[in-house]
N, C-alpha and C. Protein backbone atom coordinates (compact mmCIF):
# COMPACT_ATOMS: atom_id res chain seq x y z
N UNK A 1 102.18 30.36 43.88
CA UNK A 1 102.44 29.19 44.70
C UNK A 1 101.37 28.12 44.49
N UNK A 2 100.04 28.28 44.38
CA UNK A 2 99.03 27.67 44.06
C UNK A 2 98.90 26.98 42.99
N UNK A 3 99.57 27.43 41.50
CA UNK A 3 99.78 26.80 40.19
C UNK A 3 101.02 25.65 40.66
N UNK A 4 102.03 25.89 41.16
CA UNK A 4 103.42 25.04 41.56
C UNK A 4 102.54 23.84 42.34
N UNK A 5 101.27 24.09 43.40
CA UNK A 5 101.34 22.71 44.14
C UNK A 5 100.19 21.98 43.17
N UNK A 6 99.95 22.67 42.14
CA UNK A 6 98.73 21.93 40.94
C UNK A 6 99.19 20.99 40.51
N UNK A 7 100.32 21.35 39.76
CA UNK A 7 101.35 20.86 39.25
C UNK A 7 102.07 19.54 40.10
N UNK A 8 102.07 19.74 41.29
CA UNK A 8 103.12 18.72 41.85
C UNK A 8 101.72 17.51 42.16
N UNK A 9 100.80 18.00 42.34
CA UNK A 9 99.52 16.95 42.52
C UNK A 9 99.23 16.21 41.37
N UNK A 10 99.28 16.99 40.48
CA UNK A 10 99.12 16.21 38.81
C UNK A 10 99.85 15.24 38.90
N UNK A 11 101.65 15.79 39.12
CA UNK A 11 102.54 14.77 38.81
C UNK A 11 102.72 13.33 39.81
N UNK A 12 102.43 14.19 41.00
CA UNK A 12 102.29 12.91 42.03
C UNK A 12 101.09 11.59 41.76
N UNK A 13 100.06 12.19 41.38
CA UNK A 13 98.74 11.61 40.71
C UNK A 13 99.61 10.79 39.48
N UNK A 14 99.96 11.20 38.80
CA UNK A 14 100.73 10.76 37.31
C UNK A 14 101.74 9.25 38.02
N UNK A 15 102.81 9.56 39.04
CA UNK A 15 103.62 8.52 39.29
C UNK A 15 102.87 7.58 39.83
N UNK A 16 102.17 7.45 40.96
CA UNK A 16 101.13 6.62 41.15
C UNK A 16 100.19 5.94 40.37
N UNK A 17 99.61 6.73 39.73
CA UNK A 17 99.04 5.61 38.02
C UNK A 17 100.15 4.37 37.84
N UNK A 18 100.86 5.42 37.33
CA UNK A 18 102.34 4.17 36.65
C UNK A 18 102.47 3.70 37.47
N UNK A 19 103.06 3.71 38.81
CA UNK A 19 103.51 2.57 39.59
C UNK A 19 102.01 1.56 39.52
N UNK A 20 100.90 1.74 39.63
CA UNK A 20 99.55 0.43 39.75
C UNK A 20 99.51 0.27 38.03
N UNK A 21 99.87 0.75 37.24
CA UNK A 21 100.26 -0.21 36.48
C UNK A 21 100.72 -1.14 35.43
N UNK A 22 101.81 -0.92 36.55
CA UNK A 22 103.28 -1.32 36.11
C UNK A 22 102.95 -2.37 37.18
N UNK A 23 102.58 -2.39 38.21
CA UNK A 23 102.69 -3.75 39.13
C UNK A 23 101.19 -4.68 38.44
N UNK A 24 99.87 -4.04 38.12
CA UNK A 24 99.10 -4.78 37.48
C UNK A 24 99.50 -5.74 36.86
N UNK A 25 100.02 -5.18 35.50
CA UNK A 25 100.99 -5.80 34.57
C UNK A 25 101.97 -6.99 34.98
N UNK A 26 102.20 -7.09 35.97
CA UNK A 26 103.62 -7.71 36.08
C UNK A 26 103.05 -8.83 36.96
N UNK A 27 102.10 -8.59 37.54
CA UNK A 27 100.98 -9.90 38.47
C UNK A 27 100.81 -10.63 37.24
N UNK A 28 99.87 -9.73 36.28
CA UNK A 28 99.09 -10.56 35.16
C UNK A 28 100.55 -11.59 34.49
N UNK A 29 101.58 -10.48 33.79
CA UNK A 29 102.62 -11.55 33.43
C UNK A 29 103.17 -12.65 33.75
N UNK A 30 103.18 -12.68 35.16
CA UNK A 30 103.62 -13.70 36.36
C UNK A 30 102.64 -14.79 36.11
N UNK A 31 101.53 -14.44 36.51
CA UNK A 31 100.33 -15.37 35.98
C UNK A 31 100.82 -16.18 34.77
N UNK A 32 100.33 -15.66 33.39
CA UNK A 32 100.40 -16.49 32.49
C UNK A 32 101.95 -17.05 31.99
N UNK A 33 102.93 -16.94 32.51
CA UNK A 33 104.45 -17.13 32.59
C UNK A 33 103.87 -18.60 33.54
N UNK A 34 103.35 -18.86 34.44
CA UNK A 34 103.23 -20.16 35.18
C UNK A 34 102.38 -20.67 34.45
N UNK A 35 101.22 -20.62 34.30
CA UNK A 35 100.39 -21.18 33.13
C UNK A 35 101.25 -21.75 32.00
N UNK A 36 101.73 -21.11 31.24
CA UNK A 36 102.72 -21.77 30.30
C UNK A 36 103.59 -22.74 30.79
N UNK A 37 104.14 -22.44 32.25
CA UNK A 37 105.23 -23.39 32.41
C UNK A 37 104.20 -24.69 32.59
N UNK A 38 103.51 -24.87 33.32
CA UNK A 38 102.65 -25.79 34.06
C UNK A 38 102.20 -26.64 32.59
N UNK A 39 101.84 -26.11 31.75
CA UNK A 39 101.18 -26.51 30.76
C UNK A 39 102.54 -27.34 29.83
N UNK A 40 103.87 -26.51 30.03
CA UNK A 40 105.00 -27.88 29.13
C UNK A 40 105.09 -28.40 30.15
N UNK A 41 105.10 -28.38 31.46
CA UNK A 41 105.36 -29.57 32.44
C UNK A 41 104.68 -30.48 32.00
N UNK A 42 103.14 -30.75 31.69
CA UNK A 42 102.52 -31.63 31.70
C UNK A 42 101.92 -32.06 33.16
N UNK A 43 101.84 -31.27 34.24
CA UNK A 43 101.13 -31.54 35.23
C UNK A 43 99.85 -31.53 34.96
N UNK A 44 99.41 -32.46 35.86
CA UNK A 44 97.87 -33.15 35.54
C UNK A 44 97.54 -32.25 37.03
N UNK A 45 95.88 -31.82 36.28
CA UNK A 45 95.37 -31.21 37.46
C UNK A 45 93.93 -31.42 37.12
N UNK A 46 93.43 -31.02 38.34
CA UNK A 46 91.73 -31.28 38.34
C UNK A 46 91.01 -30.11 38.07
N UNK A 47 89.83 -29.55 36.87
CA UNK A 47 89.45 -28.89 37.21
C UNK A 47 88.05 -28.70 36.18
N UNK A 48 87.20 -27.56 36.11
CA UNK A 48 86.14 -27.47 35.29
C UNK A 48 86.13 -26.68 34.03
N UNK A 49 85.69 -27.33 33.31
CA UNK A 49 86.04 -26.92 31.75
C UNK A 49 84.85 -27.29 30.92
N UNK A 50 84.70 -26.50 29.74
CA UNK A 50 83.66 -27.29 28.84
C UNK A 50 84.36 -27.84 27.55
N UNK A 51 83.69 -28.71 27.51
CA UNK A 51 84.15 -30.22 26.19
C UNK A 51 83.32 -30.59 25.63
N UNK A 52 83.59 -31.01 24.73
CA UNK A 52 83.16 -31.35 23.17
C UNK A 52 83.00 -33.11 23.53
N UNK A 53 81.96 -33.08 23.94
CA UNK A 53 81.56 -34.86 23.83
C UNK A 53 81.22 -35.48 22.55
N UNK A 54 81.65 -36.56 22.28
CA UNK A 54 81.21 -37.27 20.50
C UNK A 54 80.40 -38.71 21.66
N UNK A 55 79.58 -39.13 21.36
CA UNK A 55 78.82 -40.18 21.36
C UNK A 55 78.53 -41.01 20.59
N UNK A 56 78.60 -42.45 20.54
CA UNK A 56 78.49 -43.10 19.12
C UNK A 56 77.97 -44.67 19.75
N UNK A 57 77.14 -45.26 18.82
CA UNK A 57 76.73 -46.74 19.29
C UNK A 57 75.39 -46.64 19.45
N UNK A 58 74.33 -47.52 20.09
CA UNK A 58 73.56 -47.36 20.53
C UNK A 58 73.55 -48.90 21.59
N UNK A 59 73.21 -48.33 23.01
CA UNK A 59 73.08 -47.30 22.91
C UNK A 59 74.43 -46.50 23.26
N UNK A 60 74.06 -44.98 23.04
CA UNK A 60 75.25 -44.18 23.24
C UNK A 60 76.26 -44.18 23.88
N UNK A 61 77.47 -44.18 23.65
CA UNK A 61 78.37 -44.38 24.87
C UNK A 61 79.48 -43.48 24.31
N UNK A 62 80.01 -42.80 25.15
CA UNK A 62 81.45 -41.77 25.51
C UNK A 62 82.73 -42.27 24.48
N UNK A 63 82.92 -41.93 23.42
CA UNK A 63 84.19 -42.12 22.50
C UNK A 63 85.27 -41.51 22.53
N UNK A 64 84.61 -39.77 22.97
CA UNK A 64 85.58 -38.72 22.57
C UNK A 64 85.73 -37.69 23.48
N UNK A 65 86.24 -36.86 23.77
CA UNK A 65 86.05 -35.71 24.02
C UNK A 65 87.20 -34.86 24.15
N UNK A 66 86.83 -33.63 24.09
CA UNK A 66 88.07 -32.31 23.32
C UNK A 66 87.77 -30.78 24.07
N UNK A 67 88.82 -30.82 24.88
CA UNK A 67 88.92 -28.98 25.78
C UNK A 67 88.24 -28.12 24.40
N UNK A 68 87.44 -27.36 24.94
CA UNK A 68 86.81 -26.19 23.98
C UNK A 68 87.95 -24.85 25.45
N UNK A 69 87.65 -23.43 24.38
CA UNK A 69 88.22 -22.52 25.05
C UNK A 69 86.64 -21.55 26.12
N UNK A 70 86.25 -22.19 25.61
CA UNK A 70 84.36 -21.66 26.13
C UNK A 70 83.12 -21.55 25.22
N UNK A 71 82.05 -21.53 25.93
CA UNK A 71 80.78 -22.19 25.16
C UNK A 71 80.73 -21.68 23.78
N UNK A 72 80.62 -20.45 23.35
CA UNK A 72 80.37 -20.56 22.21
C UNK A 72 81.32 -21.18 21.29
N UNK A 73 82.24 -21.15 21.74
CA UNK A 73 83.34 -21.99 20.69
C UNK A 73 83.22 -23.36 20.68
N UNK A 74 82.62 -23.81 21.53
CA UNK A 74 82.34 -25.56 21.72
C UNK A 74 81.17 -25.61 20.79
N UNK A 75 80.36 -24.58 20.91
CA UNK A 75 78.49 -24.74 20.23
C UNK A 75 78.91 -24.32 18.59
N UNK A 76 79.80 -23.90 18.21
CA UNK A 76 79.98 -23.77 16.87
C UNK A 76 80.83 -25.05 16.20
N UNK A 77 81.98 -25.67 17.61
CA UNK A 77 82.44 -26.67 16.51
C UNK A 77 81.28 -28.11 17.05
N UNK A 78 80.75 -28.17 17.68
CA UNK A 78 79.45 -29.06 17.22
C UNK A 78 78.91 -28.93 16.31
N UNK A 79 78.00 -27.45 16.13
CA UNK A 79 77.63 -27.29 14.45
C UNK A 79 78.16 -28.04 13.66
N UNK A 80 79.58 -27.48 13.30
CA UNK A 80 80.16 -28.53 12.25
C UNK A 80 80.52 -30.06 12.00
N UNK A 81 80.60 -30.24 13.53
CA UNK A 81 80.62 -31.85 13.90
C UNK A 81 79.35 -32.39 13.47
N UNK A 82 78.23 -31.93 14.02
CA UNK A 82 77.26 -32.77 13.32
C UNK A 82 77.24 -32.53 11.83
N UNK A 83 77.26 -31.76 11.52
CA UNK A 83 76.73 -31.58 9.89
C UNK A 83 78.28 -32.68 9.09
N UNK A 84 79.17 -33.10 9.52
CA UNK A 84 79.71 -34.02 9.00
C UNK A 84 80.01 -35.31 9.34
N UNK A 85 78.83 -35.57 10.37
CA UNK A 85 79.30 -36.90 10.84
C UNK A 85 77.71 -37.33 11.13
N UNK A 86 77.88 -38.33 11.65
CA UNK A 86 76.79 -39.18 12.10
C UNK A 86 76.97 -39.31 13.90
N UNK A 87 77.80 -39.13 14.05
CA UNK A 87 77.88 -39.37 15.63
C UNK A 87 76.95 -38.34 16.44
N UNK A 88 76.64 -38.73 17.73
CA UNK A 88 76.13 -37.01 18.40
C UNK A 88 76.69 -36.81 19.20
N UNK A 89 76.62 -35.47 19.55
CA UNK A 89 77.95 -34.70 20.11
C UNK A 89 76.82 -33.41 20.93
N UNK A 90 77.33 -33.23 21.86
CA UNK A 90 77.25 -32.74 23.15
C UNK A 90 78.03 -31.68 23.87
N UNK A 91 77.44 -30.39 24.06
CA UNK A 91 78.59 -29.17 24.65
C UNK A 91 78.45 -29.63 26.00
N UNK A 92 79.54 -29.92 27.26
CA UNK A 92 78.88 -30.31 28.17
C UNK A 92 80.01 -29.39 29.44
N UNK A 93 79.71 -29.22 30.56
CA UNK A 93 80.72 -28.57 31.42
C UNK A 93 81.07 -29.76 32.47
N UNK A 94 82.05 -30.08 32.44
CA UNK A 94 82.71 -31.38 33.28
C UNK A 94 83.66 -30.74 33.96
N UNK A 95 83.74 -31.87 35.27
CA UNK A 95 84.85 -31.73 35.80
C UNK A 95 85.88 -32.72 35.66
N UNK A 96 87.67 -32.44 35.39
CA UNK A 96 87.92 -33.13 34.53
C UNK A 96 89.23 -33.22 35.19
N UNK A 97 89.98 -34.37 35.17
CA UNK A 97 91.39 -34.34 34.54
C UNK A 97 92.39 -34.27 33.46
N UNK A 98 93.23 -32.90 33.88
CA UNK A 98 93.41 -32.17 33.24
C UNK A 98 95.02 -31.85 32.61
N UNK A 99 95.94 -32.12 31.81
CA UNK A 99 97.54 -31.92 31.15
C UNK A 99 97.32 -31.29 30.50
N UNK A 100 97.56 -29.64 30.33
CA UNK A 100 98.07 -28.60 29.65
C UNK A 100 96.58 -28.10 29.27
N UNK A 101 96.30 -28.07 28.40
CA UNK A 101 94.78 -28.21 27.98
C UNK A 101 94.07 -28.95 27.12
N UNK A 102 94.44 -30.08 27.45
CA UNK A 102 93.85 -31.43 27.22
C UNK A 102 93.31 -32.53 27.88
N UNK A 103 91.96 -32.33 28.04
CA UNK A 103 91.49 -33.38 28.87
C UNK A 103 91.93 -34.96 28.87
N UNK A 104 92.22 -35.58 29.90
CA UNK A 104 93.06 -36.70 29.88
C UNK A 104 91.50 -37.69 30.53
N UNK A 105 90.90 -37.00 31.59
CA UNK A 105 89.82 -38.36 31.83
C UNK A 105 88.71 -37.17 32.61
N UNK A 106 87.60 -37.91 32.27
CA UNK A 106 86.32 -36.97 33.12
C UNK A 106 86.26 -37.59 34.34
N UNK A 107 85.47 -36.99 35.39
CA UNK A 107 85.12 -37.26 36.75
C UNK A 107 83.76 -36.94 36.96
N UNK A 108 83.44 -36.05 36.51
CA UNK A 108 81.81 -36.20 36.26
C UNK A 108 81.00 -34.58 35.70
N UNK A 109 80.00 -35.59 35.11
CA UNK A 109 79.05 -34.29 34.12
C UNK A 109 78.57 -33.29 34.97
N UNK A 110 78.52 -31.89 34.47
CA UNK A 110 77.83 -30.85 35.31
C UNK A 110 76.90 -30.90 34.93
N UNK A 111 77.03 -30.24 33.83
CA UNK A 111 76.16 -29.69 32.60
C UNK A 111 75.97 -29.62 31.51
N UNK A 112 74.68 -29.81 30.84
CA UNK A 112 74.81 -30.00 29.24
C UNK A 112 74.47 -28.33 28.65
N UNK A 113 75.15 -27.99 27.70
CA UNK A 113 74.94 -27.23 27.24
C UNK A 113 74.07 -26.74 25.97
N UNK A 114 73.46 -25.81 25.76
CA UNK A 114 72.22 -26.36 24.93
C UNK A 114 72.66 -24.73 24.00
């Protein structure tokens, strides 16, 4: 009798796993299923991100700037930005207005990234 309720604890243990996740899963899907939609909508939203500032003139003034996916990916395509340009360019964390993932206008500098 003792092996039979081992067994039914395993399996009860076993359905419970699956049910958390199988519902994990299906939050997370839900999630990025709106993300996508939101993003072909083209709704503009406010929020904090790091960007790829280009600077040019003297003195310096704001020309450019481009959604990075996070810092190190912003600090590597600076690397290459400078080494082919003359402009200077800046990893910076702003808060921003925001369509899909493309910054449309800044609201103001946090932080520079170094």
């Amino acid at each position: 009798m003792g092996k039979i309720k081992l067994i039914f604890y395993i399996v009860l243990a076993f359905v419970i796993y699956k049910g958390y996740v199988a519902f994990t899963n299906f939050e997370i899907g839900v999630e990025d299923r709106v993300a996508e939609i939101s993003e072909k909508a083209e709704f503009e939203r406010e929020g904090t991100v790091i960007g790829l500032m280009m600077y040019l003139g003297d003195p310096p003034g704001l020309k450019e700037h481009l959604y990075t996916e996070g810092k190190s990916k912003c600090l590597a395509m600076k690397q290459i930005a400078e080494e082919t340009s003359f402009a200077y360019y800046e990893c910076v964390r702003v808060r921003a207005v925001l369509v899909g993932k493309k910054i449309v206008d800044i609201i103001d500098e946090i932080e520079v990234i170094e």
